[in-house]
N, C-alpha and C. Protein backbone atom coordinates (compact mmCIF):
# COMPACT_ATOMS: atom_id res chain seq x y z
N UNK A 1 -8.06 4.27 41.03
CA UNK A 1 -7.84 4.26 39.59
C UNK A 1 -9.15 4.60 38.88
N UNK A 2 -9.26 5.77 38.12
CA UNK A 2 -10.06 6.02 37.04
C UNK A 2 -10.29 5.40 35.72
N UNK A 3 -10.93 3.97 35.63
CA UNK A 3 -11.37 3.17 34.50
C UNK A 3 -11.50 4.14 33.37
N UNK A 4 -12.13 5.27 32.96
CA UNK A 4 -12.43 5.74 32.09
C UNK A 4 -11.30 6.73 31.67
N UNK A 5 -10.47 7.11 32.31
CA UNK A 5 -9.18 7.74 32.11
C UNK A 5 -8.04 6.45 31.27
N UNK A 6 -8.42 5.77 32.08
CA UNK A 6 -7.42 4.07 31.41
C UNK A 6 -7.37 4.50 29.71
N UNK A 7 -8.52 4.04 30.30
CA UNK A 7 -9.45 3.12 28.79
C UNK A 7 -9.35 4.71 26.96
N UNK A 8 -9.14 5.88 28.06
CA UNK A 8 -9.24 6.71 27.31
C UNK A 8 -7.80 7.13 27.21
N UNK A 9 -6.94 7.33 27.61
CA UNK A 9 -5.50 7.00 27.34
C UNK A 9 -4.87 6.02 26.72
N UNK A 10 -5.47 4.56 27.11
CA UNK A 10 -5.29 3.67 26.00
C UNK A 10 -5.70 3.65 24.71
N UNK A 11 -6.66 3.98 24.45
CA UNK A 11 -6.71 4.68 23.05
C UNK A 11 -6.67 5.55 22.71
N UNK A 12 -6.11 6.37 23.32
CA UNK A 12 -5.52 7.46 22.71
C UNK A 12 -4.47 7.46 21.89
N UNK A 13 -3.20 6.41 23.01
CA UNK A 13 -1.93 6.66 22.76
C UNK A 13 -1.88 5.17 21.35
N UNK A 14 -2.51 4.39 21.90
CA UNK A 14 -2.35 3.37 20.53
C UNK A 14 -2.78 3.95 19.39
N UNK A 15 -4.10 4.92 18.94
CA UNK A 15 -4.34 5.18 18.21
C UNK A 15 -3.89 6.57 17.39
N UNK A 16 -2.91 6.66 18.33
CA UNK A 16 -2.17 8.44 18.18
C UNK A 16 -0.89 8.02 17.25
N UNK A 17 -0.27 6.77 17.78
CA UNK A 17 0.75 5.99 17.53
C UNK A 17 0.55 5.42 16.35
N UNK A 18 -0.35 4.82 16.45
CA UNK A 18 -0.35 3.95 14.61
C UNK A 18 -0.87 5.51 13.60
N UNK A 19 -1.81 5.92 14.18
CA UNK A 19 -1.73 7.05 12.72
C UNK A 19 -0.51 7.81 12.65
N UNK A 20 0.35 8.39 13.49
CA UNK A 20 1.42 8.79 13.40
C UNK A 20 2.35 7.58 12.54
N UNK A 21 2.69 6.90 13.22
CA UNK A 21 3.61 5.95 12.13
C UNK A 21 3.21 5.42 11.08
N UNK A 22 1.80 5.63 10.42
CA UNK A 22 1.27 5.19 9.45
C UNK A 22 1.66 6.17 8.59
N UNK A 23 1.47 7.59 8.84
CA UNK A 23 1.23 8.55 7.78
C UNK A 23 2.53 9.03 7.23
N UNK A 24 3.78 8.68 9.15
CA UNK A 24 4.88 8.89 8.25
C UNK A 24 5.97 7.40 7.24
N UNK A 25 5.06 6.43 7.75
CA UNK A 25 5.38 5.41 6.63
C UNK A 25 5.01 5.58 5.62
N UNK A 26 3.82 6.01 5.11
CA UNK A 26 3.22 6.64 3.93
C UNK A 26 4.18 7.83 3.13
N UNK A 27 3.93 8.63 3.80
CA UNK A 27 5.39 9.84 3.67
C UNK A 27 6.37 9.40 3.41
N UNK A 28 7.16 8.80 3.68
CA UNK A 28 8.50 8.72 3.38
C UNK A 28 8.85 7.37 3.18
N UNK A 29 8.30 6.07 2.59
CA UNK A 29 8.53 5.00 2.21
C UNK A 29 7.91 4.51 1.32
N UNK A 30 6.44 4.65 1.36
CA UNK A 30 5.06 3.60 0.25
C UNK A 30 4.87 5.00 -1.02
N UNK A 31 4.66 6.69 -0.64
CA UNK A 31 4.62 7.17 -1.57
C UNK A 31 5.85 7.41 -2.37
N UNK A 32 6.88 7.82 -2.15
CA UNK A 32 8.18 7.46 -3.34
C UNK A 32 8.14 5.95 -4.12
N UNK A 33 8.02 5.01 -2.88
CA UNK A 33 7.81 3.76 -3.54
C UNK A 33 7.52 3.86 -4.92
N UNK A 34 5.59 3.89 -4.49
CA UNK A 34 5.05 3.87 -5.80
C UNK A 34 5.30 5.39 -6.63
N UNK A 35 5.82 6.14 -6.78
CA UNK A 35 5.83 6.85 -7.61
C UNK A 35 7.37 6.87 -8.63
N UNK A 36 8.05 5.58 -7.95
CA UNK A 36 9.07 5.66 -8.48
C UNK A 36 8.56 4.17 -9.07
N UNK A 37 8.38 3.25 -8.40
CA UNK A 37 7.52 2.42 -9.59
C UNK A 37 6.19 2.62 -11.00
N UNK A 38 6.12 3.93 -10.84
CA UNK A 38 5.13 4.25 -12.06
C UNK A 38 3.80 3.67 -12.27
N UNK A 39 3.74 2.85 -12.87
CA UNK A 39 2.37 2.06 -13.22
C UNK A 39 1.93 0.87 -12.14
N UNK A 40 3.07 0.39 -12.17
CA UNK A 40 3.15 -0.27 -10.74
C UNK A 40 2.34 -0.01 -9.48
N UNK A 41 3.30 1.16 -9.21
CA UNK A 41 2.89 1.87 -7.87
C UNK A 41 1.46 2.73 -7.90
N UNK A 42 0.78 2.53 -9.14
CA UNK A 42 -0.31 2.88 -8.82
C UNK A 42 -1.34 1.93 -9.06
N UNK A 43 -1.00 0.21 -9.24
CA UNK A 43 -1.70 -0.58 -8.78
C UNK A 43 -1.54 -0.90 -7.27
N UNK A 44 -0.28 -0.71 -6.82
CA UNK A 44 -0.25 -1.02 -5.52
C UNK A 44 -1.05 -0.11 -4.68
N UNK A 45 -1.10 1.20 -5.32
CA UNK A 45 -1.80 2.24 -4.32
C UNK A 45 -3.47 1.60 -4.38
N UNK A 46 -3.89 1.43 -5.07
CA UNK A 46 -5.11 0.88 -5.80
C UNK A 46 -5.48 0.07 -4.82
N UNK A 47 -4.60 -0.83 -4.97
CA UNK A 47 -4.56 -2.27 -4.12
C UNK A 47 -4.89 -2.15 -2.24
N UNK A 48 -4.11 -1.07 -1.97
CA UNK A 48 -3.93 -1.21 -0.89
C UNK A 48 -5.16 0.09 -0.21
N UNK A 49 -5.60 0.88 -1.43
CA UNK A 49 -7.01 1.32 -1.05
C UNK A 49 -8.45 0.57 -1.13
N UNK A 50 -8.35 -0.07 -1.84
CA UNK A 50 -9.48 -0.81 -2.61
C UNK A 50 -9.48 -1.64 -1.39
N UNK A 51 -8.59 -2.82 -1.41
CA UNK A 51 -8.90 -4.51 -1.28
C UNK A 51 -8.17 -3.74 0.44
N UNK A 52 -7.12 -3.28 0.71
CA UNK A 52 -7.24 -3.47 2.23
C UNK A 52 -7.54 -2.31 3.05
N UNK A 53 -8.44 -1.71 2.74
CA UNK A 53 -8.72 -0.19 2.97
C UNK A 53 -8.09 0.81 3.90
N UNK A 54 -6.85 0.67 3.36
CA UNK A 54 -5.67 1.99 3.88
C UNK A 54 -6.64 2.86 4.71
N UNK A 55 -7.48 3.99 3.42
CA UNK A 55 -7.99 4.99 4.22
C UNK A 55 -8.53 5.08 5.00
N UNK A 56 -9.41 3.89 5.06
CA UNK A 56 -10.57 3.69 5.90
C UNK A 56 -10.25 3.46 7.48
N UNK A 57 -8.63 2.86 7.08
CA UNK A 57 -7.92 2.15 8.67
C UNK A 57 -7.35 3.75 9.44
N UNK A 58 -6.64 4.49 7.99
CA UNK A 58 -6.15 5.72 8.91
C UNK A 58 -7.05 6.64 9.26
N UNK A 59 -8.48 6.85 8.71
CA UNK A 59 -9.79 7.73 9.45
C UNK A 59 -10.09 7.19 10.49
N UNK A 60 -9.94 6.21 10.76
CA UNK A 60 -10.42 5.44 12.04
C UNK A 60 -9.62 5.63 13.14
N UNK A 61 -7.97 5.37 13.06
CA UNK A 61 -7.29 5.86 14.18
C UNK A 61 -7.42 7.37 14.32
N UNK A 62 -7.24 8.06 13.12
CA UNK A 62 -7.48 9.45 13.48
C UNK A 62 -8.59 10.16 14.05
N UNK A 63 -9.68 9.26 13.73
CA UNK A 63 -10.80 9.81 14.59
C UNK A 63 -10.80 9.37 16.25
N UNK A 64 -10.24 8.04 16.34
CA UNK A 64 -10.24 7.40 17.46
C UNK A 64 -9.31 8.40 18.58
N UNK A 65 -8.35 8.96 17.81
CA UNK A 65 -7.15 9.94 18.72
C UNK A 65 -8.05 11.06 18.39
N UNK A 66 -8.47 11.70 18.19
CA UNK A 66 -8.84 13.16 18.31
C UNK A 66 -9.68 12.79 18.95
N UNK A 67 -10.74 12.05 19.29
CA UNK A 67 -12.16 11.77 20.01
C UNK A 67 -11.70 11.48 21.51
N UNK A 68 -10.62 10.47 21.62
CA UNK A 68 -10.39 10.04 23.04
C UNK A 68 -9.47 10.93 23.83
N UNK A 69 -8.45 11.89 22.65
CA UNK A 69 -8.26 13.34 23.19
C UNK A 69 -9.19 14.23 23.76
N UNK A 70 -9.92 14.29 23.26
CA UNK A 70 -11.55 15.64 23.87
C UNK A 70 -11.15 15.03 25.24
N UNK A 71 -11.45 13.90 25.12
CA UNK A 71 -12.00 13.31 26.10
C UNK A 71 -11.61 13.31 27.47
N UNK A 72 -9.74 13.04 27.25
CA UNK A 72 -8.94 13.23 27.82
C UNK A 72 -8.81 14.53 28.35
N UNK A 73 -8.58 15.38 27.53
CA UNK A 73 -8.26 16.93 27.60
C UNK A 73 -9.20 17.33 28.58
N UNK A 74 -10.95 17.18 28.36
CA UNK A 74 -11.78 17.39 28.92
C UNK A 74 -12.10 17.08 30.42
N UNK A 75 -11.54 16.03 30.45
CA UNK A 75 -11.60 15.25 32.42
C UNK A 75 -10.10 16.04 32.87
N UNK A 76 -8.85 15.86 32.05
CA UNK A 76 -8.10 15.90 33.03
C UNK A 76 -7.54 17.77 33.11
N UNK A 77 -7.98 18.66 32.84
CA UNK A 77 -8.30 20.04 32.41
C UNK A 77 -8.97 20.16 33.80
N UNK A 78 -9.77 19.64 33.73
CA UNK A 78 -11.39 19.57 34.84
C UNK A 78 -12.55 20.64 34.18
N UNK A 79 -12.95 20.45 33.25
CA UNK A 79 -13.74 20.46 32.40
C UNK A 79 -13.62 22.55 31.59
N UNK A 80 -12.20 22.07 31.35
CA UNK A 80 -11.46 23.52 30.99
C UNK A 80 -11.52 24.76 31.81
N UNK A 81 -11.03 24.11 33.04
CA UNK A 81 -10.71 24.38 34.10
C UNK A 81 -9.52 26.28 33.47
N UNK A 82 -9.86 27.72 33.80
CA UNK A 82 -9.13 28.38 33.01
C UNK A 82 -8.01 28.55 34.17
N UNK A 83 -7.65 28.36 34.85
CA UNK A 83 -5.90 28.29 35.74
C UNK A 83 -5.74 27.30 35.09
N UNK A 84 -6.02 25.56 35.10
CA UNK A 84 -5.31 24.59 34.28
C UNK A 84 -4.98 24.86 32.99
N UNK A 85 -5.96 25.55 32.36
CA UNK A 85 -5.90 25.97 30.81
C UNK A 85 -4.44 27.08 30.91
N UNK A 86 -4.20 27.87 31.66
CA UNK A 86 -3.11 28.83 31.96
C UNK A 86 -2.04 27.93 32.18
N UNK A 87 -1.79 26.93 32.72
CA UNK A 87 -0.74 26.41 33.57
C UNK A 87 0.21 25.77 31.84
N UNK A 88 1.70 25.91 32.16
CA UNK A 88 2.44 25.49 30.98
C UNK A 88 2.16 23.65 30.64
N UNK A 89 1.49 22.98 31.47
CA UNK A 89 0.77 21.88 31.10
C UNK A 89 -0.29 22.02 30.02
N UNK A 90 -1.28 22.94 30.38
CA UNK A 90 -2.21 22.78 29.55
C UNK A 90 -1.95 23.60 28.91
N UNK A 91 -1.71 24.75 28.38
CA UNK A 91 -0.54 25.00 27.07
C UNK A 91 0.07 24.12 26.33
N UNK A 92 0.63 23.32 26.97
CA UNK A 92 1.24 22.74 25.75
C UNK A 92 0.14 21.31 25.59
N UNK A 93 -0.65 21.03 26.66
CA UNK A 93 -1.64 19.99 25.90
C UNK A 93 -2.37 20.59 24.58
N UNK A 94 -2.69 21.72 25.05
CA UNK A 94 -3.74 22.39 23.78
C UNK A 94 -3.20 22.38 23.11
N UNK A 95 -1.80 23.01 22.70
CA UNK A 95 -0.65 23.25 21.63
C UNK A 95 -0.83 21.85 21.00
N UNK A 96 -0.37 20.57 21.34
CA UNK A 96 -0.31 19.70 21.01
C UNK A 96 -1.90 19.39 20.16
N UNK A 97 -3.07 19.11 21.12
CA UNK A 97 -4.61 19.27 20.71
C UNK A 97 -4.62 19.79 19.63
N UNK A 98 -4.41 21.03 19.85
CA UNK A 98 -4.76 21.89 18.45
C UNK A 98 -4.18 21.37 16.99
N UNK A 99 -2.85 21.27 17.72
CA UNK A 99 -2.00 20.41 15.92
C UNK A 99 -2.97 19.18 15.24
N UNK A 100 -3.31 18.22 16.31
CA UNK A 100 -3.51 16.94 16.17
C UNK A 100 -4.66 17.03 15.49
N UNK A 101 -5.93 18.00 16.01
CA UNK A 101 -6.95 18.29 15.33
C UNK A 101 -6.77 18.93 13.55
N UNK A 102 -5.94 20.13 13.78
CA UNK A 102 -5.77 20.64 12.55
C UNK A 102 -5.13 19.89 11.33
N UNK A 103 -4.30 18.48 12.02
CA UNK A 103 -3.65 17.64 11.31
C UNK A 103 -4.98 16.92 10.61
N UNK A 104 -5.99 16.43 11.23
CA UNK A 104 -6.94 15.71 11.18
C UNK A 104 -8.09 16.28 10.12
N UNK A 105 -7.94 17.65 9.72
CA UNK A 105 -8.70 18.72 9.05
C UNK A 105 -8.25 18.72 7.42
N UNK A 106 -6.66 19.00 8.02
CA UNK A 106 -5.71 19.17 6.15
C UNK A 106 -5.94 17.46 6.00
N UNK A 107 -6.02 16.78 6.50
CA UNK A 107 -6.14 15.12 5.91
C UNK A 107 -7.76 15.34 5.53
N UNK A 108 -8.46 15.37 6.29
CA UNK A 108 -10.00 14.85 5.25
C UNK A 108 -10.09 15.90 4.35
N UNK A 109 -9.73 17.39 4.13
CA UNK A 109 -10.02 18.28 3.39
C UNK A 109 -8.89 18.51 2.28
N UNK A 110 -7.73 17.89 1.88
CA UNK A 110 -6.98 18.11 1.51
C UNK A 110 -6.42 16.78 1.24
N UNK A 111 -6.11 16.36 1.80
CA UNK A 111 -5.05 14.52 1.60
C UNK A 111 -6.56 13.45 0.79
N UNK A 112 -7.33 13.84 1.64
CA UNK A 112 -8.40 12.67 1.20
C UNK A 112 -8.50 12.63 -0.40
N UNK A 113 -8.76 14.29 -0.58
CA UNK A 113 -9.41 14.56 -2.37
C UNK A 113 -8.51 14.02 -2.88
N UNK A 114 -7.06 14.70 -2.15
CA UNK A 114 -6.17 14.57 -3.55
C UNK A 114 -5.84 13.28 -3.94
N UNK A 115 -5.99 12.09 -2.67
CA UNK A 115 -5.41 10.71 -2.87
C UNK A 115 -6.45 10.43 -3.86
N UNK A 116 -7.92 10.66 -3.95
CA UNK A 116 -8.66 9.86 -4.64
C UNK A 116 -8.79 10.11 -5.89
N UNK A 117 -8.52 11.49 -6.10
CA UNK A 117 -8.14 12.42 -7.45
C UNK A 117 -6.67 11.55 -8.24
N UNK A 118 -6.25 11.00 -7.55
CA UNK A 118 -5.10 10.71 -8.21
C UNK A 118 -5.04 9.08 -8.39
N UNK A 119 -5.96 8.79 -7.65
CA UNK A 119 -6.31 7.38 -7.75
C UNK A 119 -7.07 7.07 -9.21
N UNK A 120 -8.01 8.16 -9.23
CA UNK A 120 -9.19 8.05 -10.68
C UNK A 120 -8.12 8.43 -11.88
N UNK A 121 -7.38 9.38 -11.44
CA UNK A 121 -6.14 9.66 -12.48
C UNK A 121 -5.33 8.49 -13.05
N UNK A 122 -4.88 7.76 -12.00
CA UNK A 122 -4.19 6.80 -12.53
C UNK A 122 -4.85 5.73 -12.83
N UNK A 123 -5.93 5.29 -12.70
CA UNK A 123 -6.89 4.42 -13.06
C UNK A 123 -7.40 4.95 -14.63
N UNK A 124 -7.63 5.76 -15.05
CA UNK A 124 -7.76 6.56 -16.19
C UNK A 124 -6.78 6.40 -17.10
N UNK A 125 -5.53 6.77 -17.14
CA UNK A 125 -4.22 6.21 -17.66
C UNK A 125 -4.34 4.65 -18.00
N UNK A 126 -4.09 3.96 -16.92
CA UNK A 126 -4.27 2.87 -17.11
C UNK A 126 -5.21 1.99 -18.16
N UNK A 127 -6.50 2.71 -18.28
CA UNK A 127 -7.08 2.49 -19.52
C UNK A 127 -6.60 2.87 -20.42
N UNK A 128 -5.71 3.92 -20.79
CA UNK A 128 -5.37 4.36 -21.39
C UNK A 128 -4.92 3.57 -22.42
N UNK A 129 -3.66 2.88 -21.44
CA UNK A 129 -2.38 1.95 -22.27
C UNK A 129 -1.45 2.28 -22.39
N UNK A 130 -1.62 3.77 -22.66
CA UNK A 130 -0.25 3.79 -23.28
C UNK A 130 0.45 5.34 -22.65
N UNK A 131 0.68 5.18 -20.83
CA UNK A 131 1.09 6.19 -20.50
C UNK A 131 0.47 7.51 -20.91
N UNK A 132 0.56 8.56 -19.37
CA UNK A 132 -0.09 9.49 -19.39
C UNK A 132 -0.36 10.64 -20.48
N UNK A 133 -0.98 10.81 -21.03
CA UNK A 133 -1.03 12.46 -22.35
C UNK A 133 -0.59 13.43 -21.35
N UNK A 134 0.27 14.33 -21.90
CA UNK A 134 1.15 15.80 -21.25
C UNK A 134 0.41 16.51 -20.28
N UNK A 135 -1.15 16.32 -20.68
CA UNK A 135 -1.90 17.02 -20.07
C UNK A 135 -2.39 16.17 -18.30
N UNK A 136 -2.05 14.97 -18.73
CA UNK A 136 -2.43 13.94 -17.49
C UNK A 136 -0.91 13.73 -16.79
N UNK A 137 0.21 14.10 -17.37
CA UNK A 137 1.17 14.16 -16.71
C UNK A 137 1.57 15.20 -15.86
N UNK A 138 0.93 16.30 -16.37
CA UNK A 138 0.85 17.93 -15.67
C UNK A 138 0.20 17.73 -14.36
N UNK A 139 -0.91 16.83 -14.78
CA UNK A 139 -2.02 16.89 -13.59
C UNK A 139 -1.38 15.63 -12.78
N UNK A 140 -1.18 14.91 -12.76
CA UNK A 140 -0.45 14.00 -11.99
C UNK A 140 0.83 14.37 -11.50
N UNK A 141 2.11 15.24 -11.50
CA UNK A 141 2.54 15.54 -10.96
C UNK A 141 2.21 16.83 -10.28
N UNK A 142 1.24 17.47 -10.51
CA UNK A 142 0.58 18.64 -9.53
C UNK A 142 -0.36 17.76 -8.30
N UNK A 143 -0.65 16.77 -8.66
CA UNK A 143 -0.87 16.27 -7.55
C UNK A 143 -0.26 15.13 -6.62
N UNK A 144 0.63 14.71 -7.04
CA UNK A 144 1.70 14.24 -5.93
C UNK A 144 2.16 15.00 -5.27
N UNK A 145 2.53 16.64 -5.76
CA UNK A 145 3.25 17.25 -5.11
C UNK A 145 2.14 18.00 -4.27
N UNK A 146 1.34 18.64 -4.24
CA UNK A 146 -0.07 18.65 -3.53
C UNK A 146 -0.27 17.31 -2.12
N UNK A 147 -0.11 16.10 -2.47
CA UNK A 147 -0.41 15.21 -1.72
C UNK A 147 1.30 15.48 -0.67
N UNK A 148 2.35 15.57 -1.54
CA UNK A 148 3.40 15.22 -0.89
C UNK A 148 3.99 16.16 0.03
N UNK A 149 2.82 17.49 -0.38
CA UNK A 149 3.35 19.05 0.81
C UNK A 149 2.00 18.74 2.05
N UNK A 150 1.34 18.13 1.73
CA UNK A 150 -0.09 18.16 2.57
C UNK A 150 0.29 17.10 3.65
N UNK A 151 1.24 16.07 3.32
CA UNK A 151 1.35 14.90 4.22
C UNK A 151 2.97 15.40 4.94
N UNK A 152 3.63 15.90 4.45
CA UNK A 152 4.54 16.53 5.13
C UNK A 152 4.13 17.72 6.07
N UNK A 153 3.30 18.39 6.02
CA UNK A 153 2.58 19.10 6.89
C UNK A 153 2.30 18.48 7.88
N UNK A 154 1.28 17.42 7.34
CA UNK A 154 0.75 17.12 8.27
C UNK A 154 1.45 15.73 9.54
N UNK A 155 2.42 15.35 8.84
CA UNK A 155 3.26 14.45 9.77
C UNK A 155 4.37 15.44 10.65
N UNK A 156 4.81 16.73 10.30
CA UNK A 156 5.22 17.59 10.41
C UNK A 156 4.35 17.98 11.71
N UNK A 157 2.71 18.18 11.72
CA UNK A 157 2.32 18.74 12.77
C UNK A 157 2.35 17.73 13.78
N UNK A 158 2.28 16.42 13.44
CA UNK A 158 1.64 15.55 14.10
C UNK A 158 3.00 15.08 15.57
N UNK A 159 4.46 15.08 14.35
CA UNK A 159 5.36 14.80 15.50
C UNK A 159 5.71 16.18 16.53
N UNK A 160 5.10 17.36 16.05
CA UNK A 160 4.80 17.98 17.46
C UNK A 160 3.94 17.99 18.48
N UNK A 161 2.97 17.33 17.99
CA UNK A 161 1.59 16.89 18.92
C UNK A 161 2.13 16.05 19.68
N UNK A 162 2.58 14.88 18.97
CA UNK A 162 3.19 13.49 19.79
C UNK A 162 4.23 14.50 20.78
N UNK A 163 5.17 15.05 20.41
CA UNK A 163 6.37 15.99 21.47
C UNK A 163 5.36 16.41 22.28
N UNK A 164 4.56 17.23 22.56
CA UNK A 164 3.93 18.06 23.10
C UNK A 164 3.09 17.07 24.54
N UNK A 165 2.44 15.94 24.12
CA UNK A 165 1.94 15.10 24.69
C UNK A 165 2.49 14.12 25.73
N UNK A 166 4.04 14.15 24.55
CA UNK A 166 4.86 13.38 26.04
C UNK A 166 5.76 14.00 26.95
N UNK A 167 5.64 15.49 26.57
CA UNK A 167 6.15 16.04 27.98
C UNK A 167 5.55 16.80 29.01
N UNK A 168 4.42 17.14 28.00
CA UNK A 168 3.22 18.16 28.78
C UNK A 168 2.81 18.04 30.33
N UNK A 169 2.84 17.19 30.96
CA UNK A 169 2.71 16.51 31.93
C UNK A 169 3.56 16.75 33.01
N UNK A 170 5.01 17.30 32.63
CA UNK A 170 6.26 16.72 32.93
C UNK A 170 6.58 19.42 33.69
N UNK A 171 6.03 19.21 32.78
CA UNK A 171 6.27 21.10 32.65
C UNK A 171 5.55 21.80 33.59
């Protein structure tokens, strides 16, 4: 038994797993939530960036799965080994790799701004009092929908990575 294969599969797959089910809980449950709660839902978003640091928890698994991927990829490849790299295994590991990474790219370059852009947005309002001006309503729904094509993408790539990973092996 290879300890460092363990240990690097085990976090892989736990940490592949919670950002996957995080982002599509995010996706399709907490962001309608709050956007159908209004003022609400953007204390809760607040709340749950601020005081229990959402983002901070999903950069962490996501870094933790792309890092212990290399890692993986890298030993069990045999150090990109090009027949393994040919073989419909490692095809579809990379296939998978590649998503998981690029998933990991549109989130800090794209998901990150826009969540925090919309965070200062609605924090802004909120001083306000008295609901968004036309011009802050323009910009607030250009960026939900921005956030809401970027996280569908990217949960979109991600449950092919996850596919890709649990059969790759198998091909």
């Amino acid at each position: 038994m290879n300890a460092e294969l363990v240990v690097l599969r085990f976090v892989h797959i736990l940490a592949g797993a919670l950002w996957f089910g995080g982002a599509a809980m995010i996706l399709f449950f907490l962001m309608p939530a709050a956007r159908d709660l209004g003022p609400a839902g953007g204390e809760l978003m607040r709340y749950l960036t601020r005081t229990r640091s959402l983002p901070r928890w999903m950069l962490t698994m996501t870094l933790l799965t792309v890092v212990s991927g290399l890692g993986l990829f890298y030993r069990v490849s045999g150090g990109f080994d090009a027949a393994w790299m040919g073989s419909r295994a490692g095809m579809t590991f990379s296939v998978g790799g590649a998503l998981g990474i690029l998933t990991a790219v549109v989130g800090l370059l794209v998901n990150s701004p826009t969540a925090k852009r919309l965070g200062a947005l609605g924090a802004e309002i909120a001083r306000g009092g008295q609901g968004p001006t036309p011009a802050q309503g323009v910009e607030l729904a250009r960026l939900q929908t921005r956030l809401r094509v970027a996280s569908l993408a990217g949960v979109g790539m991600l449950g092919v990575a996850v596919a890709a990973m649990a059969v790759a092996r198998y091909l």
